[in-house]
PDB file of N, CA and C in Angstrom:
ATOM      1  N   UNK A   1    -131.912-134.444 -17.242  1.00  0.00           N
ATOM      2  CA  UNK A   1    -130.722-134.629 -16.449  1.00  0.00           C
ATOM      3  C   UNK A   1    -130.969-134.251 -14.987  1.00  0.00           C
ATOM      4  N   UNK A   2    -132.027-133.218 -14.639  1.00  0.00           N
ATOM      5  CA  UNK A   2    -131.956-132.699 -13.240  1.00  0.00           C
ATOM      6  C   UNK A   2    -132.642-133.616 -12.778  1.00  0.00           C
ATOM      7  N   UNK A   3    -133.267-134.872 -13.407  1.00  0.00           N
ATOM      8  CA  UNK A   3    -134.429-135.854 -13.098  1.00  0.00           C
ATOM      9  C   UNK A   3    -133.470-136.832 -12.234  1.00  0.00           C
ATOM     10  N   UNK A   4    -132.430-136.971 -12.797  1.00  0.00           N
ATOM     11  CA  UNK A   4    -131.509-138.403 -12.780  1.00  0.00           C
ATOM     12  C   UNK A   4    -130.914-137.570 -11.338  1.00  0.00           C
ATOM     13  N   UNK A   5    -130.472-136.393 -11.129  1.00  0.00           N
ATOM     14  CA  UNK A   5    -129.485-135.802 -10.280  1.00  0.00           C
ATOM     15  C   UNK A   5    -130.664-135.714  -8.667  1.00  0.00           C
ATOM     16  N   UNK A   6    -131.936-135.643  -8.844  1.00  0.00           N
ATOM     17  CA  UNK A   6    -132.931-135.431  -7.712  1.00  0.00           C
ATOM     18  C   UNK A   6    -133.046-136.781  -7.368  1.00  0.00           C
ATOM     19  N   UNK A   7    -132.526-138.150  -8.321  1.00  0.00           N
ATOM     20  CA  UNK A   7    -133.314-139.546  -7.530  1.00  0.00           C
ATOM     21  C   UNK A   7    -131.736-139.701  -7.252  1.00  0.00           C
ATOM     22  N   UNK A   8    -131.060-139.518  -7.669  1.00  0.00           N
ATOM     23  CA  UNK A   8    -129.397-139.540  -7.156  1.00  0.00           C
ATOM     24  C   UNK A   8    -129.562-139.215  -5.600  1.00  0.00           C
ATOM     25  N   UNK A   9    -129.833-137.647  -5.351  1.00  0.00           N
ATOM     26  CA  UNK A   9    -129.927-137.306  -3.932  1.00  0.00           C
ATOM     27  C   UNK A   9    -130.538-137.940  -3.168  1.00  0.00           C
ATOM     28  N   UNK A  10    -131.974-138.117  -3.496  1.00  0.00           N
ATOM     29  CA  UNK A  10    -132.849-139.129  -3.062  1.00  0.00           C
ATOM     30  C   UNK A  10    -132.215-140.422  -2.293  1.00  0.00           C
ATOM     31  N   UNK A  11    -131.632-141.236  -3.573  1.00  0.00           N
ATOM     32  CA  UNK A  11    -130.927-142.645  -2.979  1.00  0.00           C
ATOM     33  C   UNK A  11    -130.129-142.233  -2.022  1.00  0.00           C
ATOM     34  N   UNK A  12    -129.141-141.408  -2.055  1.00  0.00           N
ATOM     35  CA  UNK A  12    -127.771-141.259  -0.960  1.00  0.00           C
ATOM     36  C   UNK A  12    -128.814-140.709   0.040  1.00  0.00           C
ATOM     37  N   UNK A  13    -129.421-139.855   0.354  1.00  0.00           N
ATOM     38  CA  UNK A  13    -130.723-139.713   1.687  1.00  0.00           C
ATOM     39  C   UNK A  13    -130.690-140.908   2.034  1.00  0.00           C
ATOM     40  N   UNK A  14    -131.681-141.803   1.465  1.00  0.00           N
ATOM     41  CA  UNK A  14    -131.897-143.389   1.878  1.00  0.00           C
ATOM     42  C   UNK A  14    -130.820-144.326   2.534  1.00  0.00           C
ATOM     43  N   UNK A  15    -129.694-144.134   1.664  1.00  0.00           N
ATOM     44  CA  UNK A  15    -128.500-144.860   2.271  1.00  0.00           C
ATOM     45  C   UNK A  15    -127.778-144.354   3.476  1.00  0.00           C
ATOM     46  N   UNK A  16    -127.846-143.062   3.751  1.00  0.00           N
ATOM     47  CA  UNK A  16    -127.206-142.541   5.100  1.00  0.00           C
ATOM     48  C   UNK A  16    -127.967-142.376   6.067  1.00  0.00           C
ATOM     49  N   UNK A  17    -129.167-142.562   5.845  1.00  0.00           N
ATOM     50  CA  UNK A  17    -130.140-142.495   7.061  1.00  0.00           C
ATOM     51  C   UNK A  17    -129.705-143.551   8.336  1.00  0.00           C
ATOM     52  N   UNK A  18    -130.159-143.585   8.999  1.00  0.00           N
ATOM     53  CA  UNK A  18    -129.655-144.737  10.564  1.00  0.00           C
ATOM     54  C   UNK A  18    -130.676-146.017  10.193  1.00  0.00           C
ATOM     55  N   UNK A  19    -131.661-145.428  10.340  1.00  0.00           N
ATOM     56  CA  UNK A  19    -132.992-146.237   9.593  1.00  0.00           C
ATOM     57  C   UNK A  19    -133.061-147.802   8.757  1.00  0.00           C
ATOM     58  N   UNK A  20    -132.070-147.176   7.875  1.00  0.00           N
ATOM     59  CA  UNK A  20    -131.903-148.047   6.321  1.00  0.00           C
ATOM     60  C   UNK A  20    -131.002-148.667   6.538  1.00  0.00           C
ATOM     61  N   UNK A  21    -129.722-148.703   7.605  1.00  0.00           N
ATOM     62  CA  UNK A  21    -128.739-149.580   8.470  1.00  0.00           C
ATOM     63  C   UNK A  21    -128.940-150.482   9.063  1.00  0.00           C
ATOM     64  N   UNK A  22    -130.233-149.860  10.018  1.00  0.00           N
ATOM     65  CA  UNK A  22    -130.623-151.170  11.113  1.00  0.00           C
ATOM     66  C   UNK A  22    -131.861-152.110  10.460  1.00  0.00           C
ATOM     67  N   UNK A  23    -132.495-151.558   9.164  1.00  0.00           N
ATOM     68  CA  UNK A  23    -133.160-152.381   8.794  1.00  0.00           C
ATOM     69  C   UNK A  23    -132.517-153.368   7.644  1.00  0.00           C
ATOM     70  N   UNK A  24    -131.513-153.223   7.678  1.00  0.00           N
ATOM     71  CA  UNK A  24    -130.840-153.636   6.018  1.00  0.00           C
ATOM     72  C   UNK A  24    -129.817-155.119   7.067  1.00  0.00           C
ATOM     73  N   UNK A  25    -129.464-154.388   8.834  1.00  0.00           N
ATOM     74  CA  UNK A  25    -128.439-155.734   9.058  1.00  0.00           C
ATOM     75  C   UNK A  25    -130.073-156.703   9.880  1.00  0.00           C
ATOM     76  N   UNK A  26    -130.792-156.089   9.953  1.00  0.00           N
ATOM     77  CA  UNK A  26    -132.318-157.075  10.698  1.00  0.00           C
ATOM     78  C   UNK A  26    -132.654-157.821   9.683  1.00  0.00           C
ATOM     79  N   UNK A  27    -133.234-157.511   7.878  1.00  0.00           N
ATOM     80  CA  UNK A  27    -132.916-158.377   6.988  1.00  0.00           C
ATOM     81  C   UNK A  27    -131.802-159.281   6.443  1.00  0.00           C
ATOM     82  N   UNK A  28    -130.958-158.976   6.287  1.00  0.00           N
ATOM     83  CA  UNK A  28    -129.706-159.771   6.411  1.00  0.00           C
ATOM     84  C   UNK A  28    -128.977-160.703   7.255  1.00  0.00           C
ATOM     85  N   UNK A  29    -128.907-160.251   8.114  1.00  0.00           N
ATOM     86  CA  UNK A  29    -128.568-160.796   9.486  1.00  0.00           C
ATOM     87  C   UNK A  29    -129.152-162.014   9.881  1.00  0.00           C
ATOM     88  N   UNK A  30    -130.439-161.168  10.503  1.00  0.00           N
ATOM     89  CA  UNK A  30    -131.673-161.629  11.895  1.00  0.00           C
ATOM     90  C   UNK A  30    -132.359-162.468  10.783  1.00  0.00           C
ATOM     91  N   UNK A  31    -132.393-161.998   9.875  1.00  0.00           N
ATOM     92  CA  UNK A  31    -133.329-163.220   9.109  1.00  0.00           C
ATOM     93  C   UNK A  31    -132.841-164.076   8.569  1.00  0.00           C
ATOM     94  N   UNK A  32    -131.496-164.196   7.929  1.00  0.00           N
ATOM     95  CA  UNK A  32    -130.698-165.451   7.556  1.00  0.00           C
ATOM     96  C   UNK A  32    -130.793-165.894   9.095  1.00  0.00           C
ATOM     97  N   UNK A  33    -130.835-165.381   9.954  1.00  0.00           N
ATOM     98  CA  UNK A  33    -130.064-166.293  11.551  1.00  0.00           C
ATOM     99  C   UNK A  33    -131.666-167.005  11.595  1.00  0.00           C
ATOM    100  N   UNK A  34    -132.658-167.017  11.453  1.00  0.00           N
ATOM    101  CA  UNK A  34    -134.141-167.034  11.686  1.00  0.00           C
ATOM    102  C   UNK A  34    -134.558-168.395  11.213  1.00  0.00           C
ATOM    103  N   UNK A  35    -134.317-168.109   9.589  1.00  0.00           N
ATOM    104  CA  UNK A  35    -133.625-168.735   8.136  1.00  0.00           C
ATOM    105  C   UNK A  35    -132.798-170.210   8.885  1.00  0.00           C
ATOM    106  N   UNK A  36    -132.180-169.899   9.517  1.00  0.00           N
ATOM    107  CA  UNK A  36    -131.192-171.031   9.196  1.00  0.00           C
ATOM    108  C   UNK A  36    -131.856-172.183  10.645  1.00  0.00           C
ATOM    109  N   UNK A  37    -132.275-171.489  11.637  1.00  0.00           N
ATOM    110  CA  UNK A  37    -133.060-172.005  12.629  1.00  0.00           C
ATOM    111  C   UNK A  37    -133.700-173.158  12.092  1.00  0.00           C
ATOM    112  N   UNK A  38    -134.774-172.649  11.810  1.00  0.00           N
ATOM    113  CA  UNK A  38    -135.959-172.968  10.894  1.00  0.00           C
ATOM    114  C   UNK A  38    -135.449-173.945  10.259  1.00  0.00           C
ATOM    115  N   UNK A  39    -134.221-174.207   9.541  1.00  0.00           N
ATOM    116  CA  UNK A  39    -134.025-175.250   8.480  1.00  0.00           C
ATOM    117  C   UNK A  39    -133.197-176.450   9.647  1.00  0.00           C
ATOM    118  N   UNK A  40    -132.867-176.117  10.580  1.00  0.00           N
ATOM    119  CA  UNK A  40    -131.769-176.824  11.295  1.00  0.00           C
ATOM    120  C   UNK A  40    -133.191-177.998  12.495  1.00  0.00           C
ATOM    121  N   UNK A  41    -134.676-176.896  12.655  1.00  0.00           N
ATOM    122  CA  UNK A  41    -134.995-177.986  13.450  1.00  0.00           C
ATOM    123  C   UNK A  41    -135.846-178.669  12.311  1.00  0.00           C
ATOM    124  N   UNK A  42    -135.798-178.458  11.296  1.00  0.00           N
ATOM    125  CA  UNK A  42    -136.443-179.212   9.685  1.00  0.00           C
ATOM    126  C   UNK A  42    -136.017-180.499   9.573  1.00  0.00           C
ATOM    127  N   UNK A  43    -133.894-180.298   9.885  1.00  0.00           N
ATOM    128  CA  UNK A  43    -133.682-180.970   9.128  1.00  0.00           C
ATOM    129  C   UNK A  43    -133.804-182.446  10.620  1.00  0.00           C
ATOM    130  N   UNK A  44    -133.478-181.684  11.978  1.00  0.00           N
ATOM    131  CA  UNK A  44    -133.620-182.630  13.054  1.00  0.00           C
ATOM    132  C   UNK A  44    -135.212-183.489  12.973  1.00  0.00           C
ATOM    133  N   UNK A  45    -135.856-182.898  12.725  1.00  0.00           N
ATOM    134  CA  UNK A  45    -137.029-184.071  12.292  1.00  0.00           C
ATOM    135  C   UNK A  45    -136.934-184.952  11.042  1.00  0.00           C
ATOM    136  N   UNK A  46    -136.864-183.995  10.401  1.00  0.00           N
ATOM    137  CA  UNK A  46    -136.841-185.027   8.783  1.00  0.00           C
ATOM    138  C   UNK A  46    -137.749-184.291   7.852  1.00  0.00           C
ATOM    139  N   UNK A  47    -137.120-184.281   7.145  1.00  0.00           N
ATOM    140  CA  UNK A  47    -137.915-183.673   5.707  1.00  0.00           C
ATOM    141  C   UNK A  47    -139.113-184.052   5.450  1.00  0.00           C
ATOM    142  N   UNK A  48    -139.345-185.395   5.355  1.00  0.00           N
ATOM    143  CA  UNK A  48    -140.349-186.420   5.316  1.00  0.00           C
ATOM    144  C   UNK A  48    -141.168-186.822   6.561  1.00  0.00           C
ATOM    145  N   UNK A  49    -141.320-186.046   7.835  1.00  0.00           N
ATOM    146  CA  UNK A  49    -141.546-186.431   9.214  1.00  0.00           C
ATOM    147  C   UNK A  49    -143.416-186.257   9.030  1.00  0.00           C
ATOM    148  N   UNK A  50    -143.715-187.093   8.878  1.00  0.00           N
ATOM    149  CA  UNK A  50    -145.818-187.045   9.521  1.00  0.00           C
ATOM    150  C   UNK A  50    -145.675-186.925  11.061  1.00  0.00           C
ATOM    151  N   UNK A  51    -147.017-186.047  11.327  1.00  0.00           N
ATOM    152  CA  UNK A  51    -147.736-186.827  12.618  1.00  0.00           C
ATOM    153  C   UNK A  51    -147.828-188.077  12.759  1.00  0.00           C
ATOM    154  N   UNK A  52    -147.864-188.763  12.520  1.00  0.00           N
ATOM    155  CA  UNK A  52    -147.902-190.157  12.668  1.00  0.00           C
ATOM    156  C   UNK A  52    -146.714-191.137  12.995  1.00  0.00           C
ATOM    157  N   UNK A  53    -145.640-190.947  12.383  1.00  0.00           N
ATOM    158  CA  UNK A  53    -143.808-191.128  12.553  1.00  0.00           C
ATOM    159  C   UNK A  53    -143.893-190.294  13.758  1.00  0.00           C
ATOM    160  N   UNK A  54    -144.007-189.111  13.389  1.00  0.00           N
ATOM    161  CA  UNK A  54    -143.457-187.972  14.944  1.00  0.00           C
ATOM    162  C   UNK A  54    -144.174-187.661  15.840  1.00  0.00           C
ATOM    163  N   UNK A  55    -145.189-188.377  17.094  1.00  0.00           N
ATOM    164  CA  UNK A  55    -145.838-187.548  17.359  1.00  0.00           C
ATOM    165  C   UNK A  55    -145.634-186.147  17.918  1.00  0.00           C
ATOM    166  N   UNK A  56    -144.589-185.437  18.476  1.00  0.00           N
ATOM    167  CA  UNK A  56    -144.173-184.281  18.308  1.00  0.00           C
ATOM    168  C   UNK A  56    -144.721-183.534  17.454  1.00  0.00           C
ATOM    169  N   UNK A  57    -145.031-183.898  16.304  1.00  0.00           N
ATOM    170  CA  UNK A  57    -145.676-182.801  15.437  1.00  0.00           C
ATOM    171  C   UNK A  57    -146.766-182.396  15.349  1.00  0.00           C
ATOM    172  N   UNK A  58    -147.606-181.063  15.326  1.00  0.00           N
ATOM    173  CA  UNK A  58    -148.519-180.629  15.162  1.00  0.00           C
ATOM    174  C   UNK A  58    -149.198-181.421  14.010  1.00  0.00           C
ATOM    175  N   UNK A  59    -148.505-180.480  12.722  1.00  0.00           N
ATOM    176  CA  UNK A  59    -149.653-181.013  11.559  1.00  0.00           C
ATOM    177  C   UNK A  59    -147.888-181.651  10.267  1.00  0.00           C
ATOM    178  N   UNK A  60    -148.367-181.906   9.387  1.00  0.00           N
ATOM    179  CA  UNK A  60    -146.757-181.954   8.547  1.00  0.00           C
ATOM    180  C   UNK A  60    -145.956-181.120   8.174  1.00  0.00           C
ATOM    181  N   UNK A  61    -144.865-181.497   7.674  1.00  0.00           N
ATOM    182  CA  UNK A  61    -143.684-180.475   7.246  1.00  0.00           C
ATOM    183  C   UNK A  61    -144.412-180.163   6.006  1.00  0.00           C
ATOM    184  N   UNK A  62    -144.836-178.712   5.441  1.00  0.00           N
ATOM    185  CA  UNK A  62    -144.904-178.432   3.852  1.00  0.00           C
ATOM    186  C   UNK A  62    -143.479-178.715   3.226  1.00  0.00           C
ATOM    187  N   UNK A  63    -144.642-178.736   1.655  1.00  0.00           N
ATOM    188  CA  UNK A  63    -143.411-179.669   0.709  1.00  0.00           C
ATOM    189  C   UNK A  63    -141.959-178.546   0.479  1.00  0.00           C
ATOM    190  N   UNK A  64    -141.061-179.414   0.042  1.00  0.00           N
ATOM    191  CA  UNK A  64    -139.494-178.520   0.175  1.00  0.00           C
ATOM    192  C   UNK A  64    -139.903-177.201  -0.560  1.00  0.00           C
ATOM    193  N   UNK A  65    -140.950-177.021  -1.755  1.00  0.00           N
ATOM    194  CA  UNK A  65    -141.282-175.911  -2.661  1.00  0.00           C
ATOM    195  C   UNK A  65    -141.793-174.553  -1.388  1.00  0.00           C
ATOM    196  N   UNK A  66    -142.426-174.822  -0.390  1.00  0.00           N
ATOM    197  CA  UNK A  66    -142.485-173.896   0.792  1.00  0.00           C
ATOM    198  C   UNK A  66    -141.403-173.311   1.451  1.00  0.00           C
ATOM    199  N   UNK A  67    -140.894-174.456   2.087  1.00  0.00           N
ATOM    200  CA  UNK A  67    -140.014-174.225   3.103  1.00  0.00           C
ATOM    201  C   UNK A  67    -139.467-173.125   2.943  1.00  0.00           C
ATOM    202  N   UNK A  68    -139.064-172.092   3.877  1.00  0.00           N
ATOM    203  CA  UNK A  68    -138.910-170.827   4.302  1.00  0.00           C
ATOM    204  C   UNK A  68    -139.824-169.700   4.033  1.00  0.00           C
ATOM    205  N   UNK A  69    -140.698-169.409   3.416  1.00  0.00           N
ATOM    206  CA  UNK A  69    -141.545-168.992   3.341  1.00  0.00           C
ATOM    207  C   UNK A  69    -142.264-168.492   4.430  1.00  0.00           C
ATOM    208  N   UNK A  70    -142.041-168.542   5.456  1.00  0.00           N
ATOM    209  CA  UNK A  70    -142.487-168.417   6.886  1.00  0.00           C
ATOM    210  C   UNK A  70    -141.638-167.400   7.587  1.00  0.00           C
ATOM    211  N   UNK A  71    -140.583-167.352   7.257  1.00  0.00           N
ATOM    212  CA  UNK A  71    -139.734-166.345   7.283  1.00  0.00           C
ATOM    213  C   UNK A  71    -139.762-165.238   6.683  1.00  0.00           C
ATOM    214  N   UNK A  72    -139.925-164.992   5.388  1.00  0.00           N
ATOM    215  CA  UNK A  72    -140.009-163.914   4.342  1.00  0.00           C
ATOM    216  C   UNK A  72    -141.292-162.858   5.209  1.00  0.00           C
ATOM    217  N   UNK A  73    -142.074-163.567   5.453  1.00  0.00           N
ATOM    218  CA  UNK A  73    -142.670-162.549   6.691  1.00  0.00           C
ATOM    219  C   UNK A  73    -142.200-161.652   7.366  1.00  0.00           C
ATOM    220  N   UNK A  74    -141.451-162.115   7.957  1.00  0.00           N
ATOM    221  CA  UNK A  74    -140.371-161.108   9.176  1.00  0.00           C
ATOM    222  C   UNK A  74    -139.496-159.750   8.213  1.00  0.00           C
ATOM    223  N   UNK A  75    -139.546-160.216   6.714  1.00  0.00           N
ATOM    224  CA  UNK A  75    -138.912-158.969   6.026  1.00  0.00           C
ATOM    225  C   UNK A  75    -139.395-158.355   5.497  1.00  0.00           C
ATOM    226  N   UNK A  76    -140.669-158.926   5.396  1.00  0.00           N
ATOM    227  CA  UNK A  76    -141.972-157.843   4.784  1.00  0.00           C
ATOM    228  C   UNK A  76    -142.306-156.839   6.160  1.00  0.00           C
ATOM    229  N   UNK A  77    -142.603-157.021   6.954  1.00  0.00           N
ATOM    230  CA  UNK A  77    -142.884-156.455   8.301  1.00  0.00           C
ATOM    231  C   UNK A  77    -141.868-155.464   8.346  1.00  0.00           C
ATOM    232  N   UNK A  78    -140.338-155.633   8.628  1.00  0.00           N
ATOM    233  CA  UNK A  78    -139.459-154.769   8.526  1.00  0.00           C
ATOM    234  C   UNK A  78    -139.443-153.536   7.699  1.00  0.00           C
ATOM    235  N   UNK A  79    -139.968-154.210   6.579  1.00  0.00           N
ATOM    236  CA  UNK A  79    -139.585-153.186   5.408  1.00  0.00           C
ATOM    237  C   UNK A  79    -141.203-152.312   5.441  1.00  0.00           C
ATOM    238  N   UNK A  80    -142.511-152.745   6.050  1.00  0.00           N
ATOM    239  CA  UNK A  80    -143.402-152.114   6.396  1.00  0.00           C
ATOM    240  C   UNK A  80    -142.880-151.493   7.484  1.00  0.00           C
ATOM    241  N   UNK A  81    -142.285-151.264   8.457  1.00  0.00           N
ATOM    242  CA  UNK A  81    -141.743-150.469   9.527  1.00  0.00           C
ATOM    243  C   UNK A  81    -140.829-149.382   8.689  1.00  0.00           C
ATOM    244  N   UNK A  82    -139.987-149.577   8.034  1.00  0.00           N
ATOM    245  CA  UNK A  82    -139.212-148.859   7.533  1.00  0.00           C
ATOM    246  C   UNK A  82    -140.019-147.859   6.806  1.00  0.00           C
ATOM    247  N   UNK A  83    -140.797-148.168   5.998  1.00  0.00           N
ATOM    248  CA  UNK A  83    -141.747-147.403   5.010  1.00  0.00           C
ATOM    249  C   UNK A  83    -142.582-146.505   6.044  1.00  0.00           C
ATOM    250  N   UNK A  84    -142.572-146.390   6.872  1.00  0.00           N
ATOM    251  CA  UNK A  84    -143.522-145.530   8.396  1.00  0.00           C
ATOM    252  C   UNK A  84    -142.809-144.575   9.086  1.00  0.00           C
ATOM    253  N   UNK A  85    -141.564-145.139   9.017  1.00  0.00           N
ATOM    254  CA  UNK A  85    -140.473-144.235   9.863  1.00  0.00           C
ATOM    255  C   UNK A  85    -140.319-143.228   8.737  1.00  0.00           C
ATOM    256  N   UNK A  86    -139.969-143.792   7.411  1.00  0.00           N
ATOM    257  CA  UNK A  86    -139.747-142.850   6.385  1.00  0.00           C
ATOM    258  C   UNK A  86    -141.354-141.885   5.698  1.00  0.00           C
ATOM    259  N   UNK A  87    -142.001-142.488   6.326  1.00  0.00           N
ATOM    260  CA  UNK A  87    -143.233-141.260   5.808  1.00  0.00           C
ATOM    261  C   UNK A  87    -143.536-140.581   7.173  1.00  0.00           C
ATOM    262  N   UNK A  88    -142.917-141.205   7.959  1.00  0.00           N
ATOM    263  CA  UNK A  88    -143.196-139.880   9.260  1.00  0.00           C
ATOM    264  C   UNK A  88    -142.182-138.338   9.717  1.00  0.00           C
ATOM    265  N   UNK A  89    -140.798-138.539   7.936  1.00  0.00           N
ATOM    266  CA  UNK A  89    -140.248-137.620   8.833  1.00  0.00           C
ATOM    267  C   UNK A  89    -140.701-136.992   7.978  1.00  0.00           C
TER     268      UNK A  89
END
Protein backbone atom coordinates (compact mmCIF):
# COMPACT_ATOMS: atom_id res chain seq x y z
CA UNK A 1 0.00 0.00 0.00
CA UNK A 2 2.87 2.57 0.84
CA UNK A 3 4.03 1.48 -2.84
CA UNK A 4 0.75 2.76 -4.49
CA UNK A 5 0.75 6.04 -1.97
CA UNK A 6 4.80 7.03 -3.08
CA UNK A 7 3.83 6.74 -7.09
CA UNK A 8 0.55 8.66 -6.08
CA UNK A 9 2.91 11.55 -4.75
CA UNK A 10 5.17 11.04 -7.45
CA UNK A 11 2.36 11.63 -10.24
CA UNK A 12 0.78 14.85 -8.46
CA UNK A 13 4.82 16.18 -8.34
CA UNK A 14 4.70 15.62 -12.16
CA UNK A 15 1.39 17.24 -12.68
CA UNK A 16 2.04 20.51 -10.70
CA UNK A 17 5.32 21.12 -11.85
CA UNK A 18 5.41 24.35 -14.52
CA UNK A 19 7.48 22.02 -16.66
CA UNK A 20 4.75 19.34 -17.42
CA UNK A 21 2.26 22.46 -18.41
CA UNK A 22 4.32 24.00 -20.94
CA UNK A 23 5.30 20.78 -22.33
CA UNK A 24 1.86 19.09 -22.32
CA UNK A 25 0.16 22.68 -24.23
CA UNK A 26 3.69 22.52 -26.88
CA UNK A 27 2.45 18.79 -27.55
CA UNK A 28 -1.02 19.46 -27.86
CA UNK A 29 -1.25 22.65 -29.11
CA UNK A 30 2.05 23.54 -31.22
CA UNK A 31 1.97 20.22 -32.63
CA UNK A 32 -1.62 19.70 -33.70
CA UNK A 33 -1.02 23.54 -35.10
CA UNK A 34 2.34 21.97 -36.95
CA UNK A 35 0.05 18.81 -37.71
CA UNK A 36 -2.45 20.59 -39.41
CA UNK A 37 0.08 22.90 -41.51
CA UNK A 38 1.67 20.08 -42.88
CA UNK A 39 -1.64 18.50 -44.02
CA UNK A 40 -3.12 21.86 -45.43
CA UNK A 41 0.09 22.44 -47.84
CA UNK A 42 -0.41 18.34 -48.65
CA UNK A 43 -3.60 18.81 -49.43
CA UNK A 44 -2.80 22.30 -51.75
CA UNK A 45 -0.57 20.13 -53.90
CA UNK A 46 -2.31 16.94 -54.06
CA UNK A 47 -2.03 13.79 -52.48
CA UNK A 48 -0.96 12.26 -55.66
CA UNK A 49 1.48 15.33 -56.76
CA UNK A 50 5.12 13.85 -58.58
CA UNK A 51 7.97 15.92 -59.52
CA UNK A 52 7.03 15.66 -62.70
CA UNK A 53 3.10 17.13 -62.46
CA UNK A 54 4.69 19.68 -59.86
CA UNK A 55 7.78 20.96 -60.60
CA UNK A 56 7.75 22.73 -57.25
CA UNK A 57 8.52 19.61 -55.71
CA UNK A 58 11.62 18.37 -54.40
CA UNK A 59 11.19 14.60 -54.37
CA UNK A 60 7.27 12.95 -53.86
CA UNK A 61 4.62 13.11 -51.36
CA UNK A 62 5.14 9.66 -49.11
CA UNK A 63 2.30 7.31 -49.25
CA UNK A 64 -0.93 8.48 -46.98
CA UNK A 65 0.48 5.36 -44.46
CA UNK A 66 3.43 8.17 -43.58
CA UNK A 67 2.00 11.25 -43.66
CA UNK A 68 2.59 13.04 -40.39
CA UNK A 69 5.15 11.23 -39.20
CA UNK A 70 7.44 14.13 -39.62
CA UNK A 71 5.87 15.75 -36.99
CA UNK A 72 5.86 13.13 -34.20
CA UNK A 73 9.47 14.30 -34.11
CA UNK A 74 8.84 17.59 -32.61
CA UNK A 75 7.14 15.46 -29.57
CA UNK A 76 9.74 13.18 -29.12
CA UNK A 77 12.26 16.12 -28.75
CA UNK A 78 9.91 17.82 -26.26
CA UNK A 79 9.43 15.04 -24.20
CA UNK A 80 13.47 14.48 -24.44
CA UNK A 81 13.69 18.13 -23.05
CA UNK A 82 11.30 17.44 -20.44
CA UNK A 83 13.09 14.22 -19.28
CA UNK A 84 16.47 16.73 -18.67
CA UNK A 85 14.76 19.39 -16.90
CA UNK A 86 13.34 16.61 -14.71
CA UNK A 87 16.70 14.80 -14.07
CA UNK A 88 18.37 18.06 -13.44
CA UNK A 89 16.39 19.02 -10.41
Amino acid sequence: MALIYSLHSEILKLLYNRATHVVLFLILVFQTFLANIGASQIVSVGIHATPETNPELAEAIPPIEFLGFDVTLFGVFIMIILGSIYGAE
